[in-house]
Protein backbone atom coordinates (compact mmCIF):
# COMPACT_ATOMS: atom_id res chain seq x y z
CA UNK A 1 4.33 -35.19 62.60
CA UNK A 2 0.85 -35.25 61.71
CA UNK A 3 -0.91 -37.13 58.95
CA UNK A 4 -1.87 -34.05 57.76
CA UNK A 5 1.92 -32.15 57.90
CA UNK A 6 2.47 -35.30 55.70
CA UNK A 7 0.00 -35.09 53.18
CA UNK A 8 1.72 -31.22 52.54
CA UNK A 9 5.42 -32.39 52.32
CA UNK A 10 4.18 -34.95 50.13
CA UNK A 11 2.22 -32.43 47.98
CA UNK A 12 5.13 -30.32 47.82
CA UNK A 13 7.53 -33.03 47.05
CA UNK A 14 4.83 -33.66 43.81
CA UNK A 15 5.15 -29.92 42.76
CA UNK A 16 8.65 -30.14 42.33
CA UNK A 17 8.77 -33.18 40.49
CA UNK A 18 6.91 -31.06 38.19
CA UNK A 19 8.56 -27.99 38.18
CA UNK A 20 11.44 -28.71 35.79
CA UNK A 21 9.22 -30.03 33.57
CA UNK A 22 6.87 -26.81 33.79
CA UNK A 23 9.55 -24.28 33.03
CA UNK A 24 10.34 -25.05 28.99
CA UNK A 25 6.47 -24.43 29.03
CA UNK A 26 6.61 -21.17 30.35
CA UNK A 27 8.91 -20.09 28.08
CA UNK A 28 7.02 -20.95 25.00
CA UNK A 29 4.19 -19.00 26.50
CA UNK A 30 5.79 -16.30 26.86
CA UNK A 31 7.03 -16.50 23.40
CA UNK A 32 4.14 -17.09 22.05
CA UNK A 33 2.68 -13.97 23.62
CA UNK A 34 4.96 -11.67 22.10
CA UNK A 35 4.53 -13.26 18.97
CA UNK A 36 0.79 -12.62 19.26
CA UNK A 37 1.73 -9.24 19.94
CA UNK A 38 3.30 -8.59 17.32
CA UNK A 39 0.52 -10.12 15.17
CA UNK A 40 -2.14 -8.26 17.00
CA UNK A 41 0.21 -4.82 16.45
CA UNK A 42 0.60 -5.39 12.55
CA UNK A 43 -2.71 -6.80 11.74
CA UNK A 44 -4.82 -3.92 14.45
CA UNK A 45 -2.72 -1.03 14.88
CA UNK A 46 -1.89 -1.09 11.19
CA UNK A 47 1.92 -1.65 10.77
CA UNK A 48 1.83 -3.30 7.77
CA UNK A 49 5.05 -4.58 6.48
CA UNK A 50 4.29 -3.31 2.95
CA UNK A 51 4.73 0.32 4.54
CA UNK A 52 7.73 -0.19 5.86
CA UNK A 53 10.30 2.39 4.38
CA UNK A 54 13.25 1.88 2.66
CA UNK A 55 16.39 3.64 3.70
CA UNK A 56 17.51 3.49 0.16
CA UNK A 57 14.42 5.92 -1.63
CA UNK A 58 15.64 8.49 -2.76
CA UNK A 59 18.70 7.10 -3.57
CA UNK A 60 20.74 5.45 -6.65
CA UNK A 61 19.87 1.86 -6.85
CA UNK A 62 22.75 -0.85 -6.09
CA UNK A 63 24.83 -2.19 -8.80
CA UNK A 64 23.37 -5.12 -11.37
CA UNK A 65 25.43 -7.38 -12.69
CA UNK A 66 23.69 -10.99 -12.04
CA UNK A 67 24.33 -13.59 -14.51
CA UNK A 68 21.32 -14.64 -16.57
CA UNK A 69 18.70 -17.32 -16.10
CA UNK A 70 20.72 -20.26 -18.01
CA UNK A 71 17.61 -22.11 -20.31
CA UNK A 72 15.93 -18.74 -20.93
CA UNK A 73 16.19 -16.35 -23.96
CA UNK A 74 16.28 -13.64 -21.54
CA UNK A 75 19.40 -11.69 -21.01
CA UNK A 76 20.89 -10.99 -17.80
CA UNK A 77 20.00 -8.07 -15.41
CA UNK A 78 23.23 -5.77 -15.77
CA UNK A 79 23.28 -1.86 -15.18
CA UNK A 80 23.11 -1.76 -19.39
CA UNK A 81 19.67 -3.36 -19.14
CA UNK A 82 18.28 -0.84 -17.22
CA UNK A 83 20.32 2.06 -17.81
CA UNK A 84 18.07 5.30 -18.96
CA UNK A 85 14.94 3.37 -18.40
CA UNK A 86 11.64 3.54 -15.82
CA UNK A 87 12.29 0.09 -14.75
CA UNK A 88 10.48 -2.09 -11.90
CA UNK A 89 12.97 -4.46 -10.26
CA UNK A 90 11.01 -7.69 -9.07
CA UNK A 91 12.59 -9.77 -6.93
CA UNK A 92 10.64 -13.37 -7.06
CA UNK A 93 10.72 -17.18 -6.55
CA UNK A 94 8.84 -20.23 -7.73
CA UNK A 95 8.64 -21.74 -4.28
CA UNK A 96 7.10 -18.28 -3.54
CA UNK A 97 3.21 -18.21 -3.25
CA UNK A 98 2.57 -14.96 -3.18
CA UNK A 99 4.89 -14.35 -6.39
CA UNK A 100 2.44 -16.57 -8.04
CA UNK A 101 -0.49 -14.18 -6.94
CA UNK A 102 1.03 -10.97 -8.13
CA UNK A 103 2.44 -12.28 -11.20
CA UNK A 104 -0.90 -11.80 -13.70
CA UNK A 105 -0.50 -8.29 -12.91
CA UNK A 106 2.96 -8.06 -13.45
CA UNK A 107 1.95 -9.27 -16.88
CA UNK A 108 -0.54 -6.56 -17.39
CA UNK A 109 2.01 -3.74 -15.77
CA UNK A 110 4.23 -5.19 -19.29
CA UNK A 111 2.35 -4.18 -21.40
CA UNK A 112 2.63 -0.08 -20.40
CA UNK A 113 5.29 0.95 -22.31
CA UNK A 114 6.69 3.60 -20.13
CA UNK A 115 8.06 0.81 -18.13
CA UNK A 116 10.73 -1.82 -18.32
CA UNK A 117 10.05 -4.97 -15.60
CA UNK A 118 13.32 -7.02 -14.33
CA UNK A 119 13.42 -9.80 -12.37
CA UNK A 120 15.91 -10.91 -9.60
CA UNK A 121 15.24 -14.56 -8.76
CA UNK A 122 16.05 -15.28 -5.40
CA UNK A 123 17.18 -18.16 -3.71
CA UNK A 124 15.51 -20.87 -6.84
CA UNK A 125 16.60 -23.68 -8.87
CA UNK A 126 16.84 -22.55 -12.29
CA UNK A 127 14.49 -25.77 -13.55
CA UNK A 128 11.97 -24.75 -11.31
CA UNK A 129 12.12 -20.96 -12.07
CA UNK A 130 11.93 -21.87 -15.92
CA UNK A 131 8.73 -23.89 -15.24
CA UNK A 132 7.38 -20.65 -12.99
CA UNK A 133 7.60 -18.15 -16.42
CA UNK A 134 6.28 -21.59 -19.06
CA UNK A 135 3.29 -21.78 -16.55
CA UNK A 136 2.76 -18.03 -15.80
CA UNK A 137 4.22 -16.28 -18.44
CA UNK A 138 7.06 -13.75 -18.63
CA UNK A 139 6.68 -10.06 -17.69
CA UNK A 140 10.27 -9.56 -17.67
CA UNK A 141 12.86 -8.03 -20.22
CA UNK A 142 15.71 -9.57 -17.94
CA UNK A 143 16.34 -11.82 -15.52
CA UNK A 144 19.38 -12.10 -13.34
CA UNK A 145 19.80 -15.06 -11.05
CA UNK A 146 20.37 -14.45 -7.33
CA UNK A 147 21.35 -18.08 -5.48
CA UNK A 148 22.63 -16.76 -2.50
CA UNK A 149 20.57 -14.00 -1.68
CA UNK A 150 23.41 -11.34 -1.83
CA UNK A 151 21.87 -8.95 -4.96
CA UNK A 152 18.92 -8.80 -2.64
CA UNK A 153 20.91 -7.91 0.55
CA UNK A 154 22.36 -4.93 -1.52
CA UNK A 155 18.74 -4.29 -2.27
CA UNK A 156 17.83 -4.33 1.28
CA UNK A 157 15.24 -6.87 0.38
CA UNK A 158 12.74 -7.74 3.58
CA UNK A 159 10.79 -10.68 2.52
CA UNK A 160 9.75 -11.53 -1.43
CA UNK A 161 7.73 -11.10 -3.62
CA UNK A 162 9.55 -7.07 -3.73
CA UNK A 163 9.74 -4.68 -5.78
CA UNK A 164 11.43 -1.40 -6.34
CA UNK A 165 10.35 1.14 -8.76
CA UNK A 166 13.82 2.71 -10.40
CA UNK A 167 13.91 6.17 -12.30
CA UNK A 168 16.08 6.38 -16.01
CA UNK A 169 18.33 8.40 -13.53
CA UNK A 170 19.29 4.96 -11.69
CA UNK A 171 17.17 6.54 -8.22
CA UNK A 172 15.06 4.19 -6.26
CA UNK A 173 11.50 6.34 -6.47
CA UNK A 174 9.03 3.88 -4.68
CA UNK A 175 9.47 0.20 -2.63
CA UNK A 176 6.53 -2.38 -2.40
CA UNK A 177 7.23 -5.03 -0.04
CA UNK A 178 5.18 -8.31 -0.61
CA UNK A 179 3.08 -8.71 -4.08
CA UNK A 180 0.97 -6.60 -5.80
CA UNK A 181 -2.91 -6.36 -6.05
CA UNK A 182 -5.21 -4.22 -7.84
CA UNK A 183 -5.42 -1.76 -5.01
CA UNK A 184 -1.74 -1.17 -4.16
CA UNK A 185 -1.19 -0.81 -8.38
CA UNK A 186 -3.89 1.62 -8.44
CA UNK A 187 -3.22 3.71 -5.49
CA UNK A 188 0.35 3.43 -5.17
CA UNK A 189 2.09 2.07 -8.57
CA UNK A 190 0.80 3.57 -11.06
CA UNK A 191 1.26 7.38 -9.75
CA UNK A 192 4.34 7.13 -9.13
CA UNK A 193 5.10 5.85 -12.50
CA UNK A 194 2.81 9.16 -13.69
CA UNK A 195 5.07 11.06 -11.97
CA UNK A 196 8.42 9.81 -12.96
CA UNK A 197 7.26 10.17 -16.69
CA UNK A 198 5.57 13.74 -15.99
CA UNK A 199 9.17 14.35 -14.96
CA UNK A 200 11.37 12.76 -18.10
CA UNK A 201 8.74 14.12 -20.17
């Protein structure tokens, strides 16, 4: 054997050493190329999660019966609260950024009197929710608590802040998935609480 034949079995024997060690890698590559697919589809080709459709428009919202925020005056989110009424259906949490950016409009969306705003708090601990509304404020005629997440499976909920615009007739009329800005209240929102009004009017 050659010094040469050597010097490749020897390289060989160093690439397998390696290998085993190489292969975890490769997964996580590959991985993280699909997730940067998927980032690249939703943020380029326009699938934005807020568009995604809900399989329950169209039809009659899910029961309420959550029991109230316990420290707040506010009662709890029943079918009675809501019954006969435009109502938005929030679902929020205080460990939930983007519920704190959407929440100053909520508090402006109040103040239009065609329309009742609930919350469902999701997944929180009721100090820290109770802090959320003394800091923020309160947009919401009820509040039912939600600690593990199964009022917001009923509501097919995809990722929070959410919201679901209900007609007095207890039918799901519009779905906003993550918060609201001026844009999406303006285009969206607000016409389709024109229309539902139009129509009890």
């Amino acid at each position: 054997m050659t010094a040469e034949s050597d010097d490749h079995t020897t390289g060989r024997r160093g690439i397998a050493r390696f290998l085993p060690g190489l292969i975890p890698l490769a997964i996580f590559l590959g991985f993280a190329g699909v997730a940067g697919k998927m980032l690249y589809d939703q943020d380029v080709n326009g699938l934005d999660v807020s568009a995604i459709p809900s399989a329950l428009i169209g039809k009659t919202a899910p029961s309420l019966a959550l029991p109230p925020l316990e420290g707040s005056s506010l009662p709890a989110l029943t079918n009675e609260a809501v019954r006969g009424r435009l109502t938005l259906v929030n679902v929020f949490a205080s460990w939930c950024v983007p519920c704190r950016q959407e929440h100053p409009l909520l508090k402006e969306l109040a103040n239009d009197k065609r329309l009742t705003i609930v919350g469902i708090n999701y997944k929180d601990k009721t100090d820290n929710a109770l802090r959320f509304l003394g800091e923020l404020g309160n947009p919401y005629a009820a509040i039912g608590v939600d600690p593990t997440g199964k009022a917001a499976i009923d509501w097919g909920v995809y990722g929070i802040p959410e919201s679901y615009l209900v007609g007095a007739d207890g039918t799901i009329l519009y779905k906003r998935v993550g918060p609201f800005d001026e844009r999406s209240i303006n285009a969206d929102l607000l016409p389709a609480i024109d229309k539902a009004s139009g129509a009890k009017g």
